[in-house]
N, C-alpha and C. Protein backbone atom coordinates (compact mmCIF):
# COMPACT_ATOMS: atom_id res chain seq x y z
N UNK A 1 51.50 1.34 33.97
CA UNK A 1 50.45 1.16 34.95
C UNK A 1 51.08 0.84 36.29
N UNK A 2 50.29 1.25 37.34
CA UNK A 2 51.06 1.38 38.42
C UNK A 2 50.73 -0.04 39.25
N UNK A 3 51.13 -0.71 40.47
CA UNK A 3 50.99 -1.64 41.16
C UNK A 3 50.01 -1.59 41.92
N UNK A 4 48.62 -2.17 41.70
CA UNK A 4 47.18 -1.79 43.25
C UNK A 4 47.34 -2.74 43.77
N UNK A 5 47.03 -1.78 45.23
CA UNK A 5 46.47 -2.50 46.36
C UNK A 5 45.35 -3.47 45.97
N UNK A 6 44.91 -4.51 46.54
CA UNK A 6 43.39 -5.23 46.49
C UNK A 6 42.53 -4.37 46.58
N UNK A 7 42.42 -3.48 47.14
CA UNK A 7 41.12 -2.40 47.60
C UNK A 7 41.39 -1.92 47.04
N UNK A 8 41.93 -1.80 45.61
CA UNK A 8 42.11 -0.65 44.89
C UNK A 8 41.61 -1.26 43.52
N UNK A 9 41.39 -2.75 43.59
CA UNK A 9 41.16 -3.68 42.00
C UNK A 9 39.60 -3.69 42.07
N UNK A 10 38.74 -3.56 40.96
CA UNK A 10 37.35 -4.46 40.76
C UNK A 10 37.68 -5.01 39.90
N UNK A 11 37.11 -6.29 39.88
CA UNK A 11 36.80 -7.63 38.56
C UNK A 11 35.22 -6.79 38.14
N UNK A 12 34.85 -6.71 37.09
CA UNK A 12 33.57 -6.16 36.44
C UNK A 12 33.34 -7.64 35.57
N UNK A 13 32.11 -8.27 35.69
CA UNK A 13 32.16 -8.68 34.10
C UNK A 13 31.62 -8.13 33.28
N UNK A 14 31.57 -8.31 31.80
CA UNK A 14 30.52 -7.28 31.12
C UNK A 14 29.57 -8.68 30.31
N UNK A 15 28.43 -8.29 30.60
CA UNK A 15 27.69 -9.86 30.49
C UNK A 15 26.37 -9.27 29.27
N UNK A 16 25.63 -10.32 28.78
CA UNK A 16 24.69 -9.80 27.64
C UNK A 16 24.17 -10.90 26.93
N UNK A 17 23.27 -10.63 26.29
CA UNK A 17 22.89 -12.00 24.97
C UNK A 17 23.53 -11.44 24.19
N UNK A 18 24.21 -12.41 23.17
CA UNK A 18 25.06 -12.47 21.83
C UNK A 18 24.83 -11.26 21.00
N UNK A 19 25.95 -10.91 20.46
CA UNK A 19 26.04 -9.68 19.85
C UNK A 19 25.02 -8.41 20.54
N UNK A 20 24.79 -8.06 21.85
CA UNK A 20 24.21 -7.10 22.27
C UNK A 20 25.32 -5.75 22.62
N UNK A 21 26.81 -6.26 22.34
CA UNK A 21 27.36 -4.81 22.30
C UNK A 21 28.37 -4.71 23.27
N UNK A 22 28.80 -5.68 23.93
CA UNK A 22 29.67 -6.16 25.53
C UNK A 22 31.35 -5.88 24.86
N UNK A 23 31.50 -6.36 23.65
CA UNK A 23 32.88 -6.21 23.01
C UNK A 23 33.62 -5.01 22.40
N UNK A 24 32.26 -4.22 22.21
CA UNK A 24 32.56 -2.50 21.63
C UNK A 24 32.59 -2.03 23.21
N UNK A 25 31.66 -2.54 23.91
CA UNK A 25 31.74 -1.46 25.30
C UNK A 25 32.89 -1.82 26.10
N UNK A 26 33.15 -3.06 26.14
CA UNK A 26 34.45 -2.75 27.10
C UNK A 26 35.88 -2.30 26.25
N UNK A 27 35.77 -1.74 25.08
CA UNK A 27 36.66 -1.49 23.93
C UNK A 27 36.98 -0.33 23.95
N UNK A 28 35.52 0.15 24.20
CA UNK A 28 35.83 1.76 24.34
C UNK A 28 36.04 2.28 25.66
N UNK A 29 35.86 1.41 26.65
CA UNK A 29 35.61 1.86 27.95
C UNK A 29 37.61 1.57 28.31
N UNK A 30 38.10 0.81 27.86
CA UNK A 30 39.93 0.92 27.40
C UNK A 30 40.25 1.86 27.08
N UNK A 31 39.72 2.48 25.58
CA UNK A 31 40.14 3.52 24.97
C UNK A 31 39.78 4.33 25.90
N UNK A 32 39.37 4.64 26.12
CA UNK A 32 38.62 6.17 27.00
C UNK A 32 39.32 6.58 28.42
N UNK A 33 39.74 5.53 28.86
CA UNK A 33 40.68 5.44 30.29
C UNK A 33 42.13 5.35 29.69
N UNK A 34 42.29 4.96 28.50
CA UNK A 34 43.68 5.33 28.11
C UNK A 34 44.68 4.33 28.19
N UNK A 35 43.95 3.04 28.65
CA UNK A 35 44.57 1.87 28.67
C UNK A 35 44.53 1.31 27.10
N UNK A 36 44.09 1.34 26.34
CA UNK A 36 43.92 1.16 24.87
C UNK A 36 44.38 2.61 23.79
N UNK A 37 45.53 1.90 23.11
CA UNK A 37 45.90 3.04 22.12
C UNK A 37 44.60 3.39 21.18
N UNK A 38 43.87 2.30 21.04
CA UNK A 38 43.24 2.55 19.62
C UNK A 38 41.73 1.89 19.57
N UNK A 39 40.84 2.58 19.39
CA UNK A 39 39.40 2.17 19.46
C UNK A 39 38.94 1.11 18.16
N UNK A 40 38.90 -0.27 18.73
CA UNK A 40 39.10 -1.40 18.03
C UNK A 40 37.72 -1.14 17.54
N UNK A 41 37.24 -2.17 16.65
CA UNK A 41 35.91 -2.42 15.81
C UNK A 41 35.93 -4.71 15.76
N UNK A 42 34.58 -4.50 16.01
CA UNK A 42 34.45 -6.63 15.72
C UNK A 42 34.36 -6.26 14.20
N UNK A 43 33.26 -5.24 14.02
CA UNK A 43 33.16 -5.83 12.31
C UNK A 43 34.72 -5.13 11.67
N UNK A 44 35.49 -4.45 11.95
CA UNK A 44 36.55 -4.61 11.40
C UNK A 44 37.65 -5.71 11.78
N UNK A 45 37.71 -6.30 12.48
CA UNK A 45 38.14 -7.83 13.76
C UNK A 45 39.47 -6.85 13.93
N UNK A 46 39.25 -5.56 14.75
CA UNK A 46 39.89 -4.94 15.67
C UNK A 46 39.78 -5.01 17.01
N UNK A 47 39.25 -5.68 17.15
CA UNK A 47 38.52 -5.09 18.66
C UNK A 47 39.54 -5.99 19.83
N UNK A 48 39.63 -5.54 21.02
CA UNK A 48 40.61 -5.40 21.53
C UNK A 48 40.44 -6.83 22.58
N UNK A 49 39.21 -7.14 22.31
CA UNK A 49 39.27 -8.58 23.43
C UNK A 49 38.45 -9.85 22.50
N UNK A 50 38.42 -9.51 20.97
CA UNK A 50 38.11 -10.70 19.79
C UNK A 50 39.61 -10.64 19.45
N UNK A 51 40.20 -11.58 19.69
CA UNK A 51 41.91 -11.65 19.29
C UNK A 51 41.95 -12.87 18.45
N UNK A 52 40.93 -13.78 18.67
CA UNK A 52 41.66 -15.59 18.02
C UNK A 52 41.25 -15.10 16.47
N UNK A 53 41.63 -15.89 15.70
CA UNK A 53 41.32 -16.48 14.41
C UNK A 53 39.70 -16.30 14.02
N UNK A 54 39.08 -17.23 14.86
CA UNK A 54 37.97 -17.62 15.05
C UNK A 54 36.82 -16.70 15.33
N UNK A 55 37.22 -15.92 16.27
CA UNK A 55 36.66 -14.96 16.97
C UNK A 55 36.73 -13.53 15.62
N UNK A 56 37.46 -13.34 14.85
CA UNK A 56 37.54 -12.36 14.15
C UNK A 56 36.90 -12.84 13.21
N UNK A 57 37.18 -13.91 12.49
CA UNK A 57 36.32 -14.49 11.58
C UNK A 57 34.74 -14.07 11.53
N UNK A 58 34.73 -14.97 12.89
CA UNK A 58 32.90 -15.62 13.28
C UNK A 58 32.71 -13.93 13.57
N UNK A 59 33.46 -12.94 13.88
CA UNK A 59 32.82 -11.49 14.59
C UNK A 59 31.76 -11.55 15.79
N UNK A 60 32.02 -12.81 17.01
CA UNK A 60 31.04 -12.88 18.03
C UNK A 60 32.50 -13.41 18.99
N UNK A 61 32.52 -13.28 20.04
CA UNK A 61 33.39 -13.72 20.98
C UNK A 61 33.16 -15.01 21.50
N UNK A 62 33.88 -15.95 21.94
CA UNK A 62 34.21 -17.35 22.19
C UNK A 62 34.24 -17.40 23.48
N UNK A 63 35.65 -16.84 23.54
CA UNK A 63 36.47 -17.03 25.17
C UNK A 63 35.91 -15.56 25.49
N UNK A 64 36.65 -16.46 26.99
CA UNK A 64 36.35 -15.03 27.99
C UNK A 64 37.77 -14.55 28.25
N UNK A 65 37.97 -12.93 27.80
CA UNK A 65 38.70 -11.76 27.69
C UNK A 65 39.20 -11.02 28.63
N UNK A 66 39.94 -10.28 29.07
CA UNK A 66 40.03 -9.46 29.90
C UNK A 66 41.05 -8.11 29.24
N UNK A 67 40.29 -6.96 29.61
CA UNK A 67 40.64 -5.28 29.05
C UNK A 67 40.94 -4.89 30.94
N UNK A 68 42.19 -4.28 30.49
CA UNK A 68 42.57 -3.13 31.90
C UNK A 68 41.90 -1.70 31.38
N UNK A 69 40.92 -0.93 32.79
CA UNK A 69 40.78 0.77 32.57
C UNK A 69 41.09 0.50 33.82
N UNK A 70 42.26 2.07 34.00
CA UNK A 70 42.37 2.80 35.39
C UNK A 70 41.45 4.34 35.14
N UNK A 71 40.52 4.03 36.49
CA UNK A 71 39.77 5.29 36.19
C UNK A 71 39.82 6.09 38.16
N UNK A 72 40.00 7.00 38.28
CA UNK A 72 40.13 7.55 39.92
C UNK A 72 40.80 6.61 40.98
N UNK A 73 41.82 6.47 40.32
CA UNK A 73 42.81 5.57 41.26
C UNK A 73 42.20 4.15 41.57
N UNK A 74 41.34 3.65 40.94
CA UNK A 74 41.09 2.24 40.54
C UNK A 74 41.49 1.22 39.54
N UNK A 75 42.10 -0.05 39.74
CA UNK A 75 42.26 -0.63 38.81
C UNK A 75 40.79 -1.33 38.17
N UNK A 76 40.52 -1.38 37.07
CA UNK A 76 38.90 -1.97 36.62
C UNK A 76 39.63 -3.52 35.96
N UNK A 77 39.45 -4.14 36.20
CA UNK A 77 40.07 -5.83 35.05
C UNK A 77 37.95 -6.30 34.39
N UNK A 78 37.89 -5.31 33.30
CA UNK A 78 36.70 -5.23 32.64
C UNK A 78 36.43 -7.09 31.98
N UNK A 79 35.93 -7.92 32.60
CA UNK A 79 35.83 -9.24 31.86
C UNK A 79 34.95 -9.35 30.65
N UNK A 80 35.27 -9.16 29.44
CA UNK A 80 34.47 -9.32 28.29
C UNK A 80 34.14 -10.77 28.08
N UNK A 81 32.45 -11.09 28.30
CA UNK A 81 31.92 -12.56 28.37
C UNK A 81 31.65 -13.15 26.74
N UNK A 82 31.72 -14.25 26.14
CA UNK A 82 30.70 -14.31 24.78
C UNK A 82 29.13 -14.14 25.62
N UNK A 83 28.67 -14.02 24.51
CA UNK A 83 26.68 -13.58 25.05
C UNK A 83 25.83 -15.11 24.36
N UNK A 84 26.67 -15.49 23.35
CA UNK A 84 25.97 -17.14 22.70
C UNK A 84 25.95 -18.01 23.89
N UNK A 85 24.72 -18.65 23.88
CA UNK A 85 24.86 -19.92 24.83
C UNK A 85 25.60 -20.86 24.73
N UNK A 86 26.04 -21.03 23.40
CA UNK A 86 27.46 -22.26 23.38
C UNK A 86 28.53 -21.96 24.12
N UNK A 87 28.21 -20.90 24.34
CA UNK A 87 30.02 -20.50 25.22
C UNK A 87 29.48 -19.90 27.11
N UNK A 88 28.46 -20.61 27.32
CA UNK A 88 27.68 -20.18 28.49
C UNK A 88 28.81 -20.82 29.66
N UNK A 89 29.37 -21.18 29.43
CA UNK A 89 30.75 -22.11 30.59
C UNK A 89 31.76 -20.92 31.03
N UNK A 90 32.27 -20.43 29.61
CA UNK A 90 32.29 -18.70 29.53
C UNK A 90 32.60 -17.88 30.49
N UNK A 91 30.60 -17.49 30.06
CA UNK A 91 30.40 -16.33 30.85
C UNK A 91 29.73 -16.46 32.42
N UNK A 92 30.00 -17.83 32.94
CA UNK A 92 29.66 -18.02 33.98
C UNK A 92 31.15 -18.12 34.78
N UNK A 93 32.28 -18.45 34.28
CA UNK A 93 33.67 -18.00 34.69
C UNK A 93 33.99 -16.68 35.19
N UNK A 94 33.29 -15.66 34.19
CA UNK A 94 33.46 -14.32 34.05
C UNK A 94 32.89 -13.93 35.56
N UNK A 95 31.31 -14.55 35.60
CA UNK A 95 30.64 -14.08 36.37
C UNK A 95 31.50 -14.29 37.87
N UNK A 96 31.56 -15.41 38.19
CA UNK A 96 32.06 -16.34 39.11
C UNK A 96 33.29 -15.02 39.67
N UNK A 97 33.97 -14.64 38.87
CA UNK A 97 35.23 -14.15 39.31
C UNK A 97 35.06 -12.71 39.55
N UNK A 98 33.56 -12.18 39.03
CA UNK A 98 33.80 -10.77 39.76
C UNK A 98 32.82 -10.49 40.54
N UNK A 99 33.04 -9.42 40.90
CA UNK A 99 32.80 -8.29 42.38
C UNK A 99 31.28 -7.78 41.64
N UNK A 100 31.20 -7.44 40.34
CA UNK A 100 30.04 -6.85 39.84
C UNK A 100 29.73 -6.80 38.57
N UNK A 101 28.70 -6.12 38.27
CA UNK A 101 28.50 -7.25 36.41
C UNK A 101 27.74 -5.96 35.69
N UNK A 102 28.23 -5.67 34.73
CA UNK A 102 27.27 -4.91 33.89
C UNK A 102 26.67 -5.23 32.67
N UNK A 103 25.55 -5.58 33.32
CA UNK A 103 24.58 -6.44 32.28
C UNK A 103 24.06 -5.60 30.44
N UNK A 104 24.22 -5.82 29.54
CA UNK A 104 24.83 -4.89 28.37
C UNK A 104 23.22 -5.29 27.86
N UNK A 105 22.23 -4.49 27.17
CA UNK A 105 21.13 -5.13 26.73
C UNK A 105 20.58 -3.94 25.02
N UNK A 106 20.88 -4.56 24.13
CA UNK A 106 20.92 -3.92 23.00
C UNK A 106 19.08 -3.41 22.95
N UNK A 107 19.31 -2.14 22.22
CA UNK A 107 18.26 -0.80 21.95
C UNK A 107 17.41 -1.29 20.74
N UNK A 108 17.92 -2.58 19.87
CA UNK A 108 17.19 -2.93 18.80
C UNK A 108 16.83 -4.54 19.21
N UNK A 109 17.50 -4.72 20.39
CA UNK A 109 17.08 -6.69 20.88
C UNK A 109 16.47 -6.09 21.97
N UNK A 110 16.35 -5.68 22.88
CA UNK A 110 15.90 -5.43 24.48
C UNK A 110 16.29 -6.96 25.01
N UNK A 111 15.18 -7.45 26.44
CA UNK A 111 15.71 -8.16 26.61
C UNK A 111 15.63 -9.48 26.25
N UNK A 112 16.59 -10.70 25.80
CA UNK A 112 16.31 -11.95 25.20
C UNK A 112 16.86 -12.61 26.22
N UNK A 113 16.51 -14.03 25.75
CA UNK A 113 17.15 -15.33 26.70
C UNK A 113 18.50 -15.26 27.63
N UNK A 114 19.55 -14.67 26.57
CA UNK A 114 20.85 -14.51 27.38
C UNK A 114 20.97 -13.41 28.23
N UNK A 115 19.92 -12.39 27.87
CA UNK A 115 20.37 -11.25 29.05
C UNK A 115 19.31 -11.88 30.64
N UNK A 116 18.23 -12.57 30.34
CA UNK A 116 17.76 -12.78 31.26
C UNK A 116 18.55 -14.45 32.26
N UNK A 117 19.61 -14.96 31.24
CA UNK A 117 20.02 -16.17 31.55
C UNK A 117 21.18 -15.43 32.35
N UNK A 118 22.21 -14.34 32.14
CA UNK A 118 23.48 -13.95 32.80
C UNK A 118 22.76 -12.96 34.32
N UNK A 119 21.28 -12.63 34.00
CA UNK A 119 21.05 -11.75 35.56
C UNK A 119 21.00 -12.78 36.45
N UNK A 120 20.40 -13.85 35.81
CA UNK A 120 20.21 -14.91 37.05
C UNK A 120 21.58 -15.45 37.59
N UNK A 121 22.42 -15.60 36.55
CA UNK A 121 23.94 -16.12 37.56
C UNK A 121 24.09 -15.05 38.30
N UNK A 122 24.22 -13.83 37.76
CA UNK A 122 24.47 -12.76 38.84
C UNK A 122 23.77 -12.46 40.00
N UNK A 123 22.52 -13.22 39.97
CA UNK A 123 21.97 -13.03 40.96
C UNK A 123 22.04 -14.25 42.04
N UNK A 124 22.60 -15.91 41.21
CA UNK A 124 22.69 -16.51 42.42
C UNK A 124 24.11 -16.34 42.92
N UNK A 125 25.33 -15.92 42.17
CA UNK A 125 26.26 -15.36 42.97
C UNK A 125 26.19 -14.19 44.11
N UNK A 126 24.70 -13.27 43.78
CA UNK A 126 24.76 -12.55 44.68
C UNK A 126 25.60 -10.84 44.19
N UNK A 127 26.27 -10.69 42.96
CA UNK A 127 27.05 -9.80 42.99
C UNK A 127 26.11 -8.37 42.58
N UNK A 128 26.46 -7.25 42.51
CA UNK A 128 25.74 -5.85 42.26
C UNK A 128 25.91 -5.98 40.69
N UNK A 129 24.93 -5.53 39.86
CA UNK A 129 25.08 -5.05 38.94
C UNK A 129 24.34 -3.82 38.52
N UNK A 130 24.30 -3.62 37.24
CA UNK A 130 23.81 -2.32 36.52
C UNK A 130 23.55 -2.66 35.01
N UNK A 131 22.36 -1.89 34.42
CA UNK A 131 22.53 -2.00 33.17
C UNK A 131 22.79 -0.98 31.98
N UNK A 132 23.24 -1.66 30.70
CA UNK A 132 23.63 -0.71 30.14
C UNK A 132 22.68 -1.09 28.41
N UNK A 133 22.15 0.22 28.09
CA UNK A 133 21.60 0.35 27.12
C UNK A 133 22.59 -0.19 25.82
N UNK A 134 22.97 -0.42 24.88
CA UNK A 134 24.37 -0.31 23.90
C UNK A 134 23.04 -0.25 22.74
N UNK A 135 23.76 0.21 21.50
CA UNK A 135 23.20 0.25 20.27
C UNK A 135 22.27 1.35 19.89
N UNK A 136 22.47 2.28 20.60
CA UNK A 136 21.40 3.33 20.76
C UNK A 136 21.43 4.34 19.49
N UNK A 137 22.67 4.22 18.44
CA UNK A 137 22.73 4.64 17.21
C UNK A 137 21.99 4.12 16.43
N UNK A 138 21.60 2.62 16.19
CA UNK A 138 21.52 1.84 15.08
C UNK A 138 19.76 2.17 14.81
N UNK A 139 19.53 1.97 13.53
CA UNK A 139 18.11 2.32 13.28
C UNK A 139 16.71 1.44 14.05
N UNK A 140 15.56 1.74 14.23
CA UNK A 140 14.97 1.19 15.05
C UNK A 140 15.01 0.94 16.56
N UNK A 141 16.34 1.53 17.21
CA UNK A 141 16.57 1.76 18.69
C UNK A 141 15.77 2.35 19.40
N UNK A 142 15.38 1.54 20.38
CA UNK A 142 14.03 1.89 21.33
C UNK A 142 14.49 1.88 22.60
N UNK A 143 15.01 2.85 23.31
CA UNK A 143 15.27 3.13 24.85
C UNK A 143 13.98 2.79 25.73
N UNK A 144 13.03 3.69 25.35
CA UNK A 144 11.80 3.01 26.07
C UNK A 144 11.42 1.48 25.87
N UNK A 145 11.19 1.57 25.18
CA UNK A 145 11.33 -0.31 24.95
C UNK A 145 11.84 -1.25 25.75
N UNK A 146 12.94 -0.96 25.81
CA UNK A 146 14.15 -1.91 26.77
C UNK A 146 14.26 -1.52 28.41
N UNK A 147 13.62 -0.17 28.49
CA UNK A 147 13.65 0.26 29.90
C UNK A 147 12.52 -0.09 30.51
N UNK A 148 11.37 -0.25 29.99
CA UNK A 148 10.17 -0.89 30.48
C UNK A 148 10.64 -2.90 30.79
N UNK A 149 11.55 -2.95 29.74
CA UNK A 149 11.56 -4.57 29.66
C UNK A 149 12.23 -4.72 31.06
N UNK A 150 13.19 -3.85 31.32
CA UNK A 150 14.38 -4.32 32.46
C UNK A 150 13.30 -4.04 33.57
């Protein structure tokens, strides 16, 4: 990987309520830019930003993570948040430290407490975000559902 300029880095966090899908997406979003050899799995405790003991065990993330993608001459430093409120210290670190946030909101949860608890930090920091559908395989996935909710 090559050396960026500042104007060449974003901090992203990837933010969500618990288990809504933030740990596969910034997993694959590695793999796919080529910064990741190998497309990790939580329920296999592969996944590329659940590393502790604990975290593979429990299959929900703790700490807050960080995955490199270079995508069009950008460096991305993707912050993978936990989505549980016990670890809300977390994902308000995550938030705190980036430029923009992609709020992750699962196709079989829409939106719950934590996705509506991480827009609001993002919104009193002020930073841009976007959202992202995740889970759109799993049975009972409702796109409309969750797009009316947001």
């Amino acid at each position: 990987m090559r050396v960026y300029k500042t104007p060449e880095i974003r901090n992203v966090a990837v933010v969500g309520h618990g288990a809504s899908g933030k740990t596969s997406l910034v997993d694959a979003l590695a793999f796919v830019a080529g910064t990741s050899k190998r497309h990790g799995s939580v329920k296999d405790g592969t996944a590329l930003t659940d590393y502790t003991p604990d975290e593979i065990e429990r299959k929900y993330s703790i700490n807050l993570a960080l995955a490199v993608a270079e995508w069009m001459d950008v460096k991305l430093n993707l912050i993978d948040t936990p989505g549980y409120l016990d670890f809300t210290g977390e994902a308000l670190a995550g938030v705190y430290a980036a430029d923009g946030a992609v709020v992750v909101v699962s196709a079989t949860g829409g939106v719950e407490v934590g996705t509506e608890k991480v827009w609001d930090y993002c919104e009193q920091r002020g930073i841009p975000r976007l959202f992202f559908v995740s889970l759109m395989d799993k049975e009972h996935a409702n796109f409309e559902r969750v797009y009316t909710q947001v």
